[in-house]
PDB file of N, CA and C in Angstrom:
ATOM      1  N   UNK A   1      37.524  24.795   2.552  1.00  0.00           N
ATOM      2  CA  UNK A   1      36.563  23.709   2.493  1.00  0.00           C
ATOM      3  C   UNK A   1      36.742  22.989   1.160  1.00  0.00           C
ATOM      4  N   UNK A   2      36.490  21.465   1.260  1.00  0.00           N
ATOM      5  CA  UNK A   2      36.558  20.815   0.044  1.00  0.00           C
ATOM      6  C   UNK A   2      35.723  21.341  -1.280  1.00  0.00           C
ATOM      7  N   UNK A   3      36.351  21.406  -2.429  1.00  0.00           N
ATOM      8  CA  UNK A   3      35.303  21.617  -3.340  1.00  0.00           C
ATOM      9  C   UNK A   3      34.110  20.833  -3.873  1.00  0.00           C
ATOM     10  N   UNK A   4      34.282  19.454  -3.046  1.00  0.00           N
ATOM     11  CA  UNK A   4      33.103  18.922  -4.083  1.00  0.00           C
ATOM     12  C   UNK A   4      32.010  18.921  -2.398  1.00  0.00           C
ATOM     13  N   UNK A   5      32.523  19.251  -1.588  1.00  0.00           N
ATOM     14  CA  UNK A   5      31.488  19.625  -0.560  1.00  0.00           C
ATOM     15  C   UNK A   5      30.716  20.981  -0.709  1.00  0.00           C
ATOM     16  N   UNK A   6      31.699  21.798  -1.086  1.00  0.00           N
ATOM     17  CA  UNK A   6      30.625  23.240  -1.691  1.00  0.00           C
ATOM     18  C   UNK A   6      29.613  22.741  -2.840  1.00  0.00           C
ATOM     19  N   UNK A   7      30.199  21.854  -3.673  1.00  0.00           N
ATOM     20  CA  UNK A   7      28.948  21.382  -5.211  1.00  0.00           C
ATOM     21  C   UNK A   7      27.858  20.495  -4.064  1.00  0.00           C
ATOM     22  N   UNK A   8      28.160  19.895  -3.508  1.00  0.00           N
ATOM     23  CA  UNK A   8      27.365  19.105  -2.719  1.00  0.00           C
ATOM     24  C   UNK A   8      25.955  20.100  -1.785  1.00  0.00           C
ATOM     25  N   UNK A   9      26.699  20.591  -1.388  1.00  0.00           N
ATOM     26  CA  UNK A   9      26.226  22.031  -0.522  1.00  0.00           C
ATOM     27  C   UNK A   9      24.906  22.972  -1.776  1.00  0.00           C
ATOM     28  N   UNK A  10      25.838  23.214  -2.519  1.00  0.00           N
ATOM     29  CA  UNK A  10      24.925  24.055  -3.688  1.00  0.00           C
ATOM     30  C   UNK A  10      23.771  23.322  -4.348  1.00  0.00           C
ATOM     31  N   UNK A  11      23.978  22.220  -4.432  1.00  0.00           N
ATOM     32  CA  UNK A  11      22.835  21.572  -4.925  1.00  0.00           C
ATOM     33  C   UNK A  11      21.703  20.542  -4.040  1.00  0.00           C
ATOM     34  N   UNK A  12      21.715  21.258  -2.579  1.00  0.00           N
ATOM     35  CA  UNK A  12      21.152  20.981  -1.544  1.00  0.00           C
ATOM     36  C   UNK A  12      20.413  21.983  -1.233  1.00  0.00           C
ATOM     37  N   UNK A  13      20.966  23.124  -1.752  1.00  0.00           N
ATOM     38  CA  UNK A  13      20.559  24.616  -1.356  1.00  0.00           C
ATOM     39  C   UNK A  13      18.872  24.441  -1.706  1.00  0.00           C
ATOM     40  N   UNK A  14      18.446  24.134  -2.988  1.00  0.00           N
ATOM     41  CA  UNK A  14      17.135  24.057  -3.325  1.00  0.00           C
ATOM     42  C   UNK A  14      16.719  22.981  -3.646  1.00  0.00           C
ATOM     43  N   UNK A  15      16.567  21.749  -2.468  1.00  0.00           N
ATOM     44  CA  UNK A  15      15.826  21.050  -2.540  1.00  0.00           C
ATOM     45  C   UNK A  15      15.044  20.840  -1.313  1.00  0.00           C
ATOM     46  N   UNK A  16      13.750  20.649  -1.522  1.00  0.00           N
ATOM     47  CA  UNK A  16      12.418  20.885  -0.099  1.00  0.00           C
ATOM     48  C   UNK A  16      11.919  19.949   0.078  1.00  0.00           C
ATOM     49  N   UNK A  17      11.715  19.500   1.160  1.00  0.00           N
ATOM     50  CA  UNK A  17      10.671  18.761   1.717  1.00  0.00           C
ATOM     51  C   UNK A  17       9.472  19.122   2.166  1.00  0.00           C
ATOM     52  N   UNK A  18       8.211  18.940   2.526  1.00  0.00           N
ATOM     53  CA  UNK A  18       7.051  19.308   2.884  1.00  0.00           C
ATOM     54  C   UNK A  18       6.363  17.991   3.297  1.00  0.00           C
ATOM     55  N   UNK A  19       6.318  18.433   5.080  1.00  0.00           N
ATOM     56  CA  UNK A  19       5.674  16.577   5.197  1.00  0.00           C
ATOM     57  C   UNK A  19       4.472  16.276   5.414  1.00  0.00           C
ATOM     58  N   UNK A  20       4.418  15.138   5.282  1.00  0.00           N
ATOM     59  CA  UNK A  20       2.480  14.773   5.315  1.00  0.00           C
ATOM     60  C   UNK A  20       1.883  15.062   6.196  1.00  0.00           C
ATOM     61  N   UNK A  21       2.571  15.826   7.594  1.00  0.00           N
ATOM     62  CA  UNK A  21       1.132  16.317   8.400  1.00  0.00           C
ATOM     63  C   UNK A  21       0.926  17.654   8.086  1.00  0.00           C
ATOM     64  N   UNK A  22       1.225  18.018   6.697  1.00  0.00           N
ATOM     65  CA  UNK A  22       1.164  19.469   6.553  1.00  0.00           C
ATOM     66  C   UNK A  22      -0.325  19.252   5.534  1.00  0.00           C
ATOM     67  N   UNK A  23      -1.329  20.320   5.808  1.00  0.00           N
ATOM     68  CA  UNK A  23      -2.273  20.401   5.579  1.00  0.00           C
ATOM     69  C   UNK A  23      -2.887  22.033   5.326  1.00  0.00           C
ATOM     70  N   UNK A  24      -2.981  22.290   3.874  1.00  0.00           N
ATOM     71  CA  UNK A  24      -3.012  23.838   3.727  1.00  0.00           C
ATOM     72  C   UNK A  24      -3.294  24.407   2.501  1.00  0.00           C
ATOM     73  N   UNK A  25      -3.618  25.492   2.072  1.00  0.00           N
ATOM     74  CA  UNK A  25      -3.977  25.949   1.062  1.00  0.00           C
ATOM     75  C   UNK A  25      -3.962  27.512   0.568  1.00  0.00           C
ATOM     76  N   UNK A  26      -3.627  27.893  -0.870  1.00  0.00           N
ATOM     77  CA  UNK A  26      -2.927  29.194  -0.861  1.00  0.00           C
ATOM     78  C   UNK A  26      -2.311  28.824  -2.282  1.00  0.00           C
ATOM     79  N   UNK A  27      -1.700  29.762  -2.367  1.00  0.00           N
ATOM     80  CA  UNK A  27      -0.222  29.757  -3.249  1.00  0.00           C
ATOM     81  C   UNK A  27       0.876  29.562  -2.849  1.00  0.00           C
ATOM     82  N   UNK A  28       1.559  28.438  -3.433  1.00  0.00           N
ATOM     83  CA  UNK A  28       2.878  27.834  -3.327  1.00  0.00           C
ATOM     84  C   UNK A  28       3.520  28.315  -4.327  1.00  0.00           C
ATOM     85  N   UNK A  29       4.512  28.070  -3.899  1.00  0.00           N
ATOM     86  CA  UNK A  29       5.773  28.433  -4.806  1.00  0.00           C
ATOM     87  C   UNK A  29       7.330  28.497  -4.352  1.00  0.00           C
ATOM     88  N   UNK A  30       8.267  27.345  -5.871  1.00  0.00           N
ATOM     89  CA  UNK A  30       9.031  27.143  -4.819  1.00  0.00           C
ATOM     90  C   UNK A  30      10.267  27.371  -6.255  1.00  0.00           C
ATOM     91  N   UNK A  31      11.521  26.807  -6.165  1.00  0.00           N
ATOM     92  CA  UNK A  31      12.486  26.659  -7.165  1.00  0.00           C
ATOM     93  C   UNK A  31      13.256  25.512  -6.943  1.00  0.00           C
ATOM     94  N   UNK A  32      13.790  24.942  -7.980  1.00  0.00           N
ATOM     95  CA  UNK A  32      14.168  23.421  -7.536  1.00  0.00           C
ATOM     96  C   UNK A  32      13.489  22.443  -6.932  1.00  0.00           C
ATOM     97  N   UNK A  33      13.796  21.694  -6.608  1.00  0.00           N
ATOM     98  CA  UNK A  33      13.208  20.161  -6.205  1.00  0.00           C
ATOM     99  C   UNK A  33      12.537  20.275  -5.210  1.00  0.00           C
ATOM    100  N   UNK A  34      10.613  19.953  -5.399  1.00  0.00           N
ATOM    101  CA  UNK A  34       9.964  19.994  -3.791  1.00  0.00           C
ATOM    102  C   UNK A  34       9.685  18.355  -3.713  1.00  0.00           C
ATOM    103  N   UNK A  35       9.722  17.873  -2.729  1.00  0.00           N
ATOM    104  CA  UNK A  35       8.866  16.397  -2.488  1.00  0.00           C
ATOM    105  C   UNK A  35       7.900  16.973  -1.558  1.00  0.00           C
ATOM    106  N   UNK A  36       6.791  16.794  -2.022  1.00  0.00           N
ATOM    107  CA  UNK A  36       5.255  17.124  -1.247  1.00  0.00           C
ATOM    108  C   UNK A  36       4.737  15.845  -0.714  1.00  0.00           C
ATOM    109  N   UNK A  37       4.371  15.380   0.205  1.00  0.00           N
ATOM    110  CA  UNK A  37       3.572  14.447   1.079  1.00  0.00           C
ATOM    111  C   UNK A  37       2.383  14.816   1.582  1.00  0.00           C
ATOM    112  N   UNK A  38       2.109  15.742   1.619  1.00  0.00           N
ATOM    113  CA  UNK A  38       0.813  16.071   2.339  1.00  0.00           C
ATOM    114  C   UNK A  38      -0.126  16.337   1.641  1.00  0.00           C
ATOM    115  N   UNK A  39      -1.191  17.442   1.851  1.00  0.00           N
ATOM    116  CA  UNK A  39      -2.255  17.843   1.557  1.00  0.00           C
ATOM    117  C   UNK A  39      -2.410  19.483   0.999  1.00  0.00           C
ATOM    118  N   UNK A  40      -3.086  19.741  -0.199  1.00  0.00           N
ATOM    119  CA  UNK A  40      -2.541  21.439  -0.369  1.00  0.00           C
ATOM    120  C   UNK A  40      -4.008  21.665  -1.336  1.00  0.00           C
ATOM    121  N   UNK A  41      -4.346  22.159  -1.229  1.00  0.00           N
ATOM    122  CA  UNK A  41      -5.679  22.856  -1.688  1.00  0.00           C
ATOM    123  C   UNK A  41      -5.427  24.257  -2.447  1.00  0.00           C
ATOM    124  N   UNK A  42      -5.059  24.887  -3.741  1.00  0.00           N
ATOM    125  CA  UNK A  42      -4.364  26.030  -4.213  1.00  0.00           C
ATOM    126  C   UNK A  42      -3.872  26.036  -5.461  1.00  0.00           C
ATOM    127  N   UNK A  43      -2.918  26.932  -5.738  1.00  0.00           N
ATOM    128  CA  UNK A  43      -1.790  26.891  -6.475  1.00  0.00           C
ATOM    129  C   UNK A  43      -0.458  26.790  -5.831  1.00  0.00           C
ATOM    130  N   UNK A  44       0.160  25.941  -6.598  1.00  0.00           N
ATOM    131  CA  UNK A  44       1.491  25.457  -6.649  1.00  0.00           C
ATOM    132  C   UNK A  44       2.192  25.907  -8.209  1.00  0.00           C
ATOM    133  N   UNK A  45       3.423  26.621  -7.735  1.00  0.00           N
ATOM    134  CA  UNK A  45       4.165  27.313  -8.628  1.00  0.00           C
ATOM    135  C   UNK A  45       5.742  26.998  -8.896  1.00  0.00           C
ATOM    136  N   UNK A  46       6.412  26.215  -9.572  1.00  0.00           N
ATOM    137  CA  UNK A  46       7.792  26.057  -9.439  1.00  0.00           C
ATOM    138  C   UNK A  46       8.669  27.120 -10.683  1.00  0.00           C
ATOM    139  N   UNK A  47       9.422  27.538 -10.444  1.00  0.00           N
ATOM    140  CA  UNK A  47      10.392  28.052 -11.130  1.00  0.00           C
ATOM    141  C   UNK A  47      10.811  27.506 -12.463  1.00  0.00           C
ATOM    142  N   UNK A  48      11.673  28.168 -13.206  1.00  0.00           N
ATOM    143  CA  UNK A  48      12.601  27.212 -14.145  1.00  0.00           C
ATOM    144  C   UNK A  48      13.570  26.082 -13.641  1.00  0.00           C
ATOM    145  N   UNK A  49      13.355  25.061 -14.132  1.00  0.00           N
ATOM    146  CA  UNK A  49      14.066  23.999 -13.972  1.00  0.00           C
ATOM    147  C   UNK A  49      13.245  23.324 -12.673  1.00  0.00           C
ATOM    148  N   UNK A  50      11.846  23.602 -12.163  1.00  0.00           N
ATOM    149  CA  UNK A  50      11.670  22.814 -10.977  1.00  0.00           C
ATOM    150  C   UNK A  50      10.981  21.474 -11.148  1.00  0.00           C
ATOM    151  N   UNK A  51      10.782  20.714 -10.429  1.00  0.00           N
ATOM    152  CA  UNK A  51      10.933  19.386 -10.400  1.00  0.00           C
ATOM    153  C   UNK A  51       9.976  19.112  -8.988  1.00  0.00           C
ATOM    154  N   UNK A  52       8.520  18.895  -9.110  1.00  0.00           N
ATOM    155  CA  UNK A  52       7.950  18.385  -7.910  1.00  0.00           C
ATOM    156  C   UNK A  52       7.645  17.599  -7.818  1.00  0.00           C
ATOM    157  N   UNK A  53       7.545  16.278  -7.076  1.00  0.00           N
ATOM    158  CA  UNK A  53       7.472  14.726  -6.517  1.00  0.00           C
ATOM    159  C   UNK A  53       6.204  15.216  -5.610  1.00  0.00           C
ATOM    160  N   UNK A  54       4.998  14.239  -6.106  1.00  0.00           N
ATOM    161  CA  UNK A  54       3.894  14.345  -5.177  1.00  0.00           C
ATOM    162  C   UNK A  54       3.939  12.820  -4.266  1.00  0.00           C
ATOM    163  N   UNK A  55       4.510  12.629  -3.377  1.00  0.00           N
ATOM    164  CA  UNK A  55       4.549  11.141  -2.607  1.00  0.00           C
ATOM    165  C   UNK A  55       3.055  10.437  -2.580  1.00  0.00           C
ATOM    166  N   UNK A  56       3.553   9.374  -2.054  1.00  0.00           N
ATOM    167  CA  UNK A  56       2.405   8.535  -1.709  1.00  0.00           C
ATOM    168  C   UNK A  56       1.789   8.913  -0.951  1.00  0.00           C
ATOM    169  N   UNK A  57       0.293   8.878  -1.262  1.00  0.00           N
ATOM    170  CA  UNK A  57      -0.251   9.652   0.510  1.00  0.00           C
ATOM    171  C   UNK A  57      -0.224  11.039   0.059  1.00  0.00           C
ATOM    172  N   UNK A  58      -0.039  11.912  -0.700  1.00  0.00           N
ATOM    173  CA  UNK A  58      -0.279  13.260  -0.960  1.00  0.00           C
ATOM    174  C   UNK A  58      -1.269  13.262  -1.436  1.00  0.00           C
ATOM    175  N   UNK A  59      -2.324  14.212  -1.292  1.00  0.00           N
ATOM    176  CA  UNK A  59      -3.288  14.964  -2.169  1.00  0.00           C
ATOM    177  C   UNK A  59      -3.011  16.376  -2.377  1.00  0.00           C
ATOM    178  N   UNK A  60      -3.330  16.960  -3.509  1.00  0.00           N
ATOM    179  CA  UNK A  60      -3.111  17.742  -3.991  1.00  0.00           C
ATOM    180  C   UNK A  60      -4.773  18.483  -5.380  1.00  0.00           C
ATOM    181  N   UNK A  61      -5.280  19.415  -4.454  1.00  0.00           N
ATOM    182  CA  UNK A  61      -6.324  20.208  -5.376  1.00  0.00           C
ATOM    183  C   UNK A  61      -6.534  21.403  -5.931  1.00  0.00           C
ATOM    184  N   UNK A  62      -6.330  22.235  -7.437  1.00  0.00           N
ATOM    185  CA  UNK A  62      -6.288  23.192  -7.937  1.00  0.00           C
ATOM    186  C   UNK A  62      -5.152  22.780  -8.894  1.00  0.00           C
ATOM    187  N   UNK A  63      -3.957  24.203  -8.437  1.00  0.00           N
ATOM    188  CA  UNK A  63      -3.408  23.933  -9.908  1.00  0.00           C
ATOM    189  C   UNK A  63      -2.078  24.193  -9.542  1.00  0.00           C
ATOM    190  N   UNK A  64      -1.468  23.284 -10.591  1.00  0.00           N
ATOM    191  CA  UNK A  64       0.220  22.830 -10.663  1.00  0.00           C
ATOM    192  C   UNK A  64       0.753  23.410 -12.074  1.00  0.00           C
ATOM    193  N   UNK A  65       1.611  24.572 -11.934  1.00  0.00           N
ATOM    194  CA  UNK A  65       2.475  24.823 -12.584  1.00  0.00           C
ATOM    195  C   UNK A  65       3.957  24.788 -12.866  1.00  0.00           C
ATOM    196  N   UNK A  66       4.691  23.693 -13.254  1.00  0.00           N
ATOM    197  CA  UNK A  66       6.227  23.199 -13.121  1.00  0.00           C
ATOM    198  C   UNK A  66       6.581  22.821 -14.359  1.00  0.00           C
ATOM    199  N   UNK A  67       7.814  22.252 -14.347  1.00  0.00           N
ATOM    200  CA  UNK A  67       8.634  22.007 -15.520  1.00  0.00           C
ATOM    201  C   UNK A  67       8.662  20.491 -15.480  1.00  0.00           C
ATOM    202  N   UNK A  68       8.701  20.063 -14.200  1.00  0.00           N
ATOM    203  CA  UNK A  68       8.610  18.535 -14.371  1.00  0.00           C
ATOM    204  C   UNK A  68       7.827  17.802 -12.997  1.00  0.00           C
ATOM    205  N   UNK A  69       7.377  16.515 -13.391  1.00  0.00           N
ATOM    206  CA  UNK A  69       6.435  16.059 -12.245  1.00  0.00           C
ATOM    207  C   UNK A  69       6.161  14.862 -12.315  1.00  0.00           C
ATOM    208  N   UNK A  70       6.705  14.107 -10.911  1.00  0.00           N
ATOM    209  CA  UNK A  70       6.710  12.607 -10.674  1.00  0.00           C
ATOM    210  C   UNK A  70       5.655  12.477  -9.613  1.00  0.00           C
ATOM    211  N   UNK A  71       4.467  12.196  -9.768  1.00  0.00           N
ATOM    212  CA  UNK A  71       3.515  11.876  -9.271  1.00  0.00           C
ATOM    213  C   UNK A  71       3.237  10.003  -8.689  1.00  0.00           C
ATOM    214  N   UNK A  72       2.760  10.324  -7.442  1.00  0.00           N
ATOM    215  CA  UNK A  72       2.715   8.795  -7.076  1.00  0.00           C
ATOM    216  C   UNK A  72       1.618   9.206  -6.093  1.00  0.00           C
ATOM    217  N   UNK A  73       1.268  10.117  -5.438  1.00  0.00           N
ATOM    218  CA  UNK A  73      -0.330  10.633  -4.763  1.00  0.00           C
ATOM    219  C   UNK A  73      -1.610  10.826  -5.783  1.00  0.00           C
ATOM    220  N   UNK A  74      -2.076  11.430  -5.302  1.00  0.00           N
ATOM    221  CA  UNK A  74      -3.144  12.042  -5.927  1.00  0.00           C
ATOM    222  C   UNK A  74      -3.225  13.452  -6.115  1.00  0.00           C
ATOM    223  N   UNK A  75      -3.893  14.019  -7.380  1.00  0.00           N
ATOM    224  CA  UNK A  75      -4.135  15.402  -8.168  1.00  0.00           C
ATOM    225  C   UNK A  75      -5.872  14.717  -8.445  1.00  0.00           C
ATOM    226  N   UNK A  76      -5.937  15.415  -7.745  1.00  0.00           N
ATOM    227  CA  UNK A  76      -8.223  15.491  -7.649  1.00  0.00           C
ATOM    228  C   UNK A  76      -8.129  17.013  -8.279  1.00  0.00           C
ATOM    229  N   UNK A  77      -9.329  17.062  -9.546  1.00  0.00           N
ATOM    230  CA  UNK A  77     -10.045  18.070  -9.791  1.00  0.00           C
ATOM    231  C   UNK A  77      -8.615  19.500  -9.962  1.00  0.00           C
ATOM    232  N   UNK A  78      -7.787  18.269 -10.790  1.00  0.00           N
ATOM    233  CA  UNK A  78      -6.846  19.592 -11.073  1.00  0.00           C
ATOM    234  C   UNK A  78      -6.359  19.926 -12.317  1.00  0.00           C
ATOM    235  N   UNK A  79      -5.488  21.733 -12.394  1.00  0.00           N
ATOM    236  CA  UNK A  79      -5.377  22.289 -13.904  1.00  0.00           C
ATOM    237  C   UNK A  79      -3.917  21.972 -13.908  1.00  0.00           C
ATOM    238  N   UNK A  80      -3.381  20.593 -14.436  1.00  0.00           N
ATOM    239  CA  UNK A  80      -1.531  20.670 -14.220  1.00  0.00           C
ATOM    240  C   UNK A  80      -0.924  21.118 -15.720  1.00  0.00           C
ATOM    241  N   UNK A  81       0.032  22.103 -15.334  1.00  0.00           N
ATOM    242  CA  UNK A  81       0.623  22.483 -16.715  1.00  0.00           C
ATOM    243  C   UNK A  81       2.137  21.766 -16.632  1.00  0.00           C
ATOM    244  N   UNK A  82       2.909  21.331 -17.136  1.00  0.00           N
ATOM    245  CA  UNK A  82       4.314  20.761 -16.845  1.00  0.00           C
ATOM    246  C   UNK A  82       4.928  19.890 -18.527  1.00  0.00           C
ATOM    247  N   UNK A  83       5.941  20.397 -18.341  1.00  0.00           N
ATOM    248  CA  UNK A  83       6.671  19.882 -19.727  1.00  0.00           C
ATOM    249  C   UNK A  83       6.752  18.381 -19.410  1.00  0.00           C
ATOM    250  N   UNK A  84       7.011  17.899 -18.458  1.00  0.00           N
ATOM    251  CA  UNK A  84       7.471  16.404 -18.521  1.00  0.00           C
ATOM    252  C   UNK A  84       6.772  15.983 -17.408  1.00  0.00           C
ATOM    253  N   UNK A  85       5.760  14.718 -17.629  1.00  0.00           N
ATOM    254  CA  UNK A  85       5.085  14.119 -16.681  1.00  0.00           C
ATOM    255  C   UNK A  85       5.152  12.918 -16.478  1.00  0.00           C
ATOM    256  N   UNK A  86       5.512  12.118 -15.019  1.00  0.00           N
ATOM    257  CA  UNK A  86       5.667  11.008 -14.829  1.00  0.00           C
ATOM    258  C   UNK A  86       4.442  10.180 -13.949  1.00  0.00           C
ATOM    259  N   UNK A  87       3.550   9.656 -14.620  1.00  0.00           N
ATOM    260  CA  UNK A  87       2.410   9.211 -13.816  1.00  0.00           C
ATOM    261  C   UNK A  87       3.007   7.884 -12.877  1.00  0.00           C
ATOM    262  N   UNK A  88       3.636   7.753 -11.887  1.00  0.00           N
ATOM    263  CA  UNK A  88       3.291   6.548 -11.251  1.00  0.00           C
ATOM    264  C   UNK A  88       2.403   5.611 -10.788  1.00  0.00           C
ATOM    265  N   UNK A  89       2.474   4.207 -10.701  1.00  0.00           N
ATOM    266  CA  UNK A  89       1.555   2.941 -10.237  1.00  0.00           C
ATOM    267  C   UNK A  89       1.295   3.571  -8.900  1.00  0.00           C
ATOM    268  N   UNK A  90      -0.448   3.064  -9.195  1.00  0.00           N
ATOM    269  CA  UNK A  90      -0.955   3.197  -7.706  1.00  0.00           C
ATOM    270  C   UNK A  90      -0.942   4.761  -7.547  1.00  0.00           C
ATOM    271  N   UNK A  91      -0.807   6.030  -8.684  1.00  0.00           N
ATOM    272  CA  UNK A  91      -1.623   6.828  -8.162  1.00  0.00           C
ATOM    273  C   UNK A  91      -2.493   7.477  -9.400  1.00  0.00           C
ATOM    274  N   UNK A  92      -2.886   8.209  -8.651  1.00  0.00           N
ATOM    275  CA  UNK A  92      -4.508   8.948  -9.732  1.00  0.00           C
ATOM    276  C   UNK A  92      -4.617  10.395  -9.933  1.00  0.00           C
ATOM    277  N   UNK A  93      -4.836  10.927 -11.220  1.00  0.00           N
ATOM    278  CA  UNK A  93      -4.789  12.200 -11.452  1.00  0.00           C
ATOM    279  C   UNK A  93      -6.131  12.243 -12.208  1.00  0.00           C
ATOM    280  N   UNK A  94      -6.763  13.929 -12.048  1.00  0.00           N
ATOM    281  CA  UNK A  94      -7.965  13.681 -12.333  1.00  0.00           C
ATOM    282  C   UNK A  94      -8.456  15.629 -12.987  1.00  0.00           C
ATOM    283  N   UNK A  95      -8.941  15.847 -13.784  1.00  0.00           N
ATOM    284  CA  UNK A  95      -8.906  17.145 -14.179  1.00  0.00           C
ATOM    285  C   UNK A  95      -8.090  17.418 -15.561  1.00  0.00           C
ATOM    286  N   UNK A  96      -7.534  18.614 -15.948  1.00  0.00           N
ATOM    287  CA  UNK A  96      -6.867  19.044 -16.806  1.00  0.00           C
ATOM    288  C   UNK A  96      -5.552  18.992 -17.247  1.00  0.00           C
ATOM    289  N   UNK A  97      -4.584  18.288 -17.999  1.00  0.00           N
ATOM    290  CA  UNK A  97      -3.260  18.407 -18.394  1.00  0.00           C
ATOM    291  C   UNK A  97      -2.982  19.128 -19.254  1.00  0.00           C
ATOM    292  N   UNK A  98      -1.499  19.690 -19.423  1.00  0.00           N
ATOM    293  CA  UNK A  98      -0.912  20.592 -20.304  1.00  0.00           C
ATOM    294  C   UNK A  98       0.109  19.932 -20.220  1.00  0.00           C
ATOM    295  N   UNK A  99       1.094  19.458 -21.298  1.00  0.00           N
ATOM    296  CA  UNK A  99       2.255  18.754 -21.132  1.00  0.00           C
ATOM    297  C   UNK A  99       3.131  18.540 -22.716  1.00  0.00           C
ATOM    298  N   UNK A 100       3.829  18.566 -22.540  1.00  0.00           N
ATOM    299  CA  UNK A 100       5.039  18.175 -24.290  1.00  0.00           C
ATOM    300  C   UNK A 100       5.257  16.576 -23.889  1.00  0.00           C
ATOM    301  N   UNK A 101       5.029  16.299 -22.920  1.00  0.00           N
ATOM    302  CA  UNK A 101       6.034  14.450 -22.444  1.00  0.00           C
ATOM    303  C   UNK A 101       5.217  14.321 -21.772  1.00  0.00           C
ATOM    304  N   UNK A 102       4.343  13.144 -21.552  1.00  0.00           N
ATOM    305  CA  UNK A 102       3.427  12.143 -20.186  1.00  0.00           C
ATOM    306  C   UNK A 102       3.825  10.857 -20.749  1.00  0.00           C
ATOM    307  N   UNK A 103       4.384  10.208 -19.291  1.00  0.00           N
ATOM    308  CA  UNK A 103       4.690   8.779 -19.434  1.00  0.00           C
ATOM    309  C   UNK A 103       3.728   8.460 -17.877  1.00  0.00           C
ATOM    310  N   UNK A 104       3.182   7.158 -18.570  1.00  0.00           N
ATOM    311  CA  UNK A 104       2.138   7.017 -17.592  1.00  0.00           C
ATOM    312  C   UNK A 104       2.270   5.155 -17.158  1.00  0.00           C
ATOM    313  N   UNK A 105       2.880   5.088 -16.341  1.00  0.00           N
ATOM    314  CA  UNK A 105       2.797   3.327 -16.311  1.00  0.00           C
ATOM    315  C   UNK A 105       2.103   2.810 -15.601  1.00  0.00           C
ATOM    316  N   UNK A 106       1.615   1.392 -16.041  1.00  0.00           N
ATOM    317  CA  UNK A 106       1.088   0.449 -15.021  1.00  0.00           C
ATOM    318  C   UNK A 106       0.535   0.467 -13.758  1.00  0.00           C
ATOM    319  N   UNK A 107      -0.580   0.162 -14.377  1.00  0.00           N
ATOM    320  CA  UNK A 107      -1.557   0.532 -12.622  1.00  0.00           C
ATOM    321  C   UNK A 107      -1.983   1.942 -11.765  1.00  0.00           C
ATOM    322  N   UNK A 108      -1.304   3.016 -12.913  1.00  0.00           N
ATOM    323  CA  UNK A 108      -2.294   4.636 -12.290  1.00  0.00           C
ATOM    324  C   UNK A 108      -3.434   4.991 -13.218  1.00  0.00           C
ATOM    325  N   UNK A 109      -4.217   5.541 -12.698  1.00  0.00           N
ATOM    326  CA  UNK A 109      -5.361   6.201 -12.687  1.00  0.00           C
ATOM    327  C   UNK A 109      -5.258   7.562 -13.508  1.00  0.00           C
ATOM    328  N   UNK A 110      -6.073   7.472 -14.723  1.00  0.00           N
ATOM    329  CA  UNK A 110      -5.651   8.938 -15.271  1.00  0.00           C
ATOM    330  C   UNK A 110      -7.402   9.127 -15.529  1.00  0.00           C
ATOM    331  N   UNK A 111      -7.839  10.602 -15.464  1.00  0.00           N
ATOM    332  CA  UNK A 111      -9.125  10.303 -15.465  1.00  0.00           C
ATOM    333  C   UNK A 111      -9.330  12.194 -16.075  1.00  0.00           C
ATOM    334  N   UNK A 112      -8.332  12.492 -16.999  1.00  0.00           N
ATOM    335  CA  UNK A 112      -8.133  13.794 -17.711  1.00  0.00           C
ATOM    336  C   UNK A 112      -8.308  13.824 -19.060  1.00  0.00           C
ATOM    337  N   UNK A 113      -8.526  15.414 -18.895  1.00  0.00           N
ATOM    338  CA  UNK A 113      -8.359  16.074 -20.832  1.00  0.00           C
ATOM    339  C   UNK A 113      -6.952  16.329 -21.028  1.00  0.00           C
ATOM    340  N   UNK A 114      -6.778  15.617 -22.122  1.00  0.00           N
ATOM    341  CA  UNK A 114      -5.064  16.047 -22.450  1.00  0.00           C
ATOM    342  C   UNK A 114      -4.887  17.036 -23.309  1.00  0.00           C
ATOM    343  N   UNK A 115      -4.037  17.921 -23.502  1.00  0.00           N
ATOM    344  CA  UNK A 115      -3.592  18.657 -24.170  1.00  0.00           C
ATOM    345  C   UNK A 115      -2.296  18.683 -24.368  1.00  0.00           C
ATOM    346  N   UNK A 116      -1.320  19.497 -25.702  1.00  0.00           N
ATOM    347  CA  UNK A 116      -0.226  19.708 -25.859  1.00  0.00           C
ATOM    348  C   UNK A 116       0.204  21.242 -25.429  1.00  0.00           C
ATOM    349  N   UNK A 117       1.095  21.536 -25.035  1.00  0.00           N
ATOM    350  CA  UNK A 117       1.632  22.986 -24.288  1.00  0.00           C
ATOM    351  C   UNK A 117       1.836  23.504 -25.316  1.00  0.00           C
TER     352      UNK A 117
END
């Protein structure tokens, strides 16, 4: 098999989807790249090096523990810990941060206590 189809392959291995008619609550936990769309009521847990994308149209309540996080849904009434935070336009976070990096642009909703990690 080609080699840059195995690199291709390997770095497919851990990346997730989770789609918006998913509706649920618990402990998550994942490694590498999740894109979340839906709805999750809990904890959410990523590994070293993980990377979760909350889509448009996601809600998300309790608590987020990751390394990095591109937000464009909503975080209601939550504890997020994450080294690097990307607030996107048009969405809203609301509750507790822990973070070394928040970049927050144009047109989102921040409605938190900040802290440094």
């Amino acid at each position: 098999m080609d080699s840059s189809i195995i690199e291709n392959l390997d770095r497919l291995q851990d990346q997730h989807w989770l789609a918006s008619s998913l509706k649920g609550q618990g402990d998550l936990s994942f490694k590498g790249t999740l894109r979340f769309s839906g709805e999750w009521r809990g904890e959410i847990k990523g590994g070293v090096g993980s990377h979760l994308f909350v889509l448009q149209g996601a809600k998300i309540f309790g608590s987020i523990d990751v390394d990095k996080i591109t937000v464009e849904g909503r975080l209601e009434d939550i504890q997020l810990k994450a080294k690097h935070i990307h607030v996107l336009a048009g969405s809203f976070i609301s509750g507790k941060i822990q973070s070394e990096k928040i970049a927050i642009d144009d047109g989102a909703i921040l409605e938190a206590q900040l802290s440094p990690t």
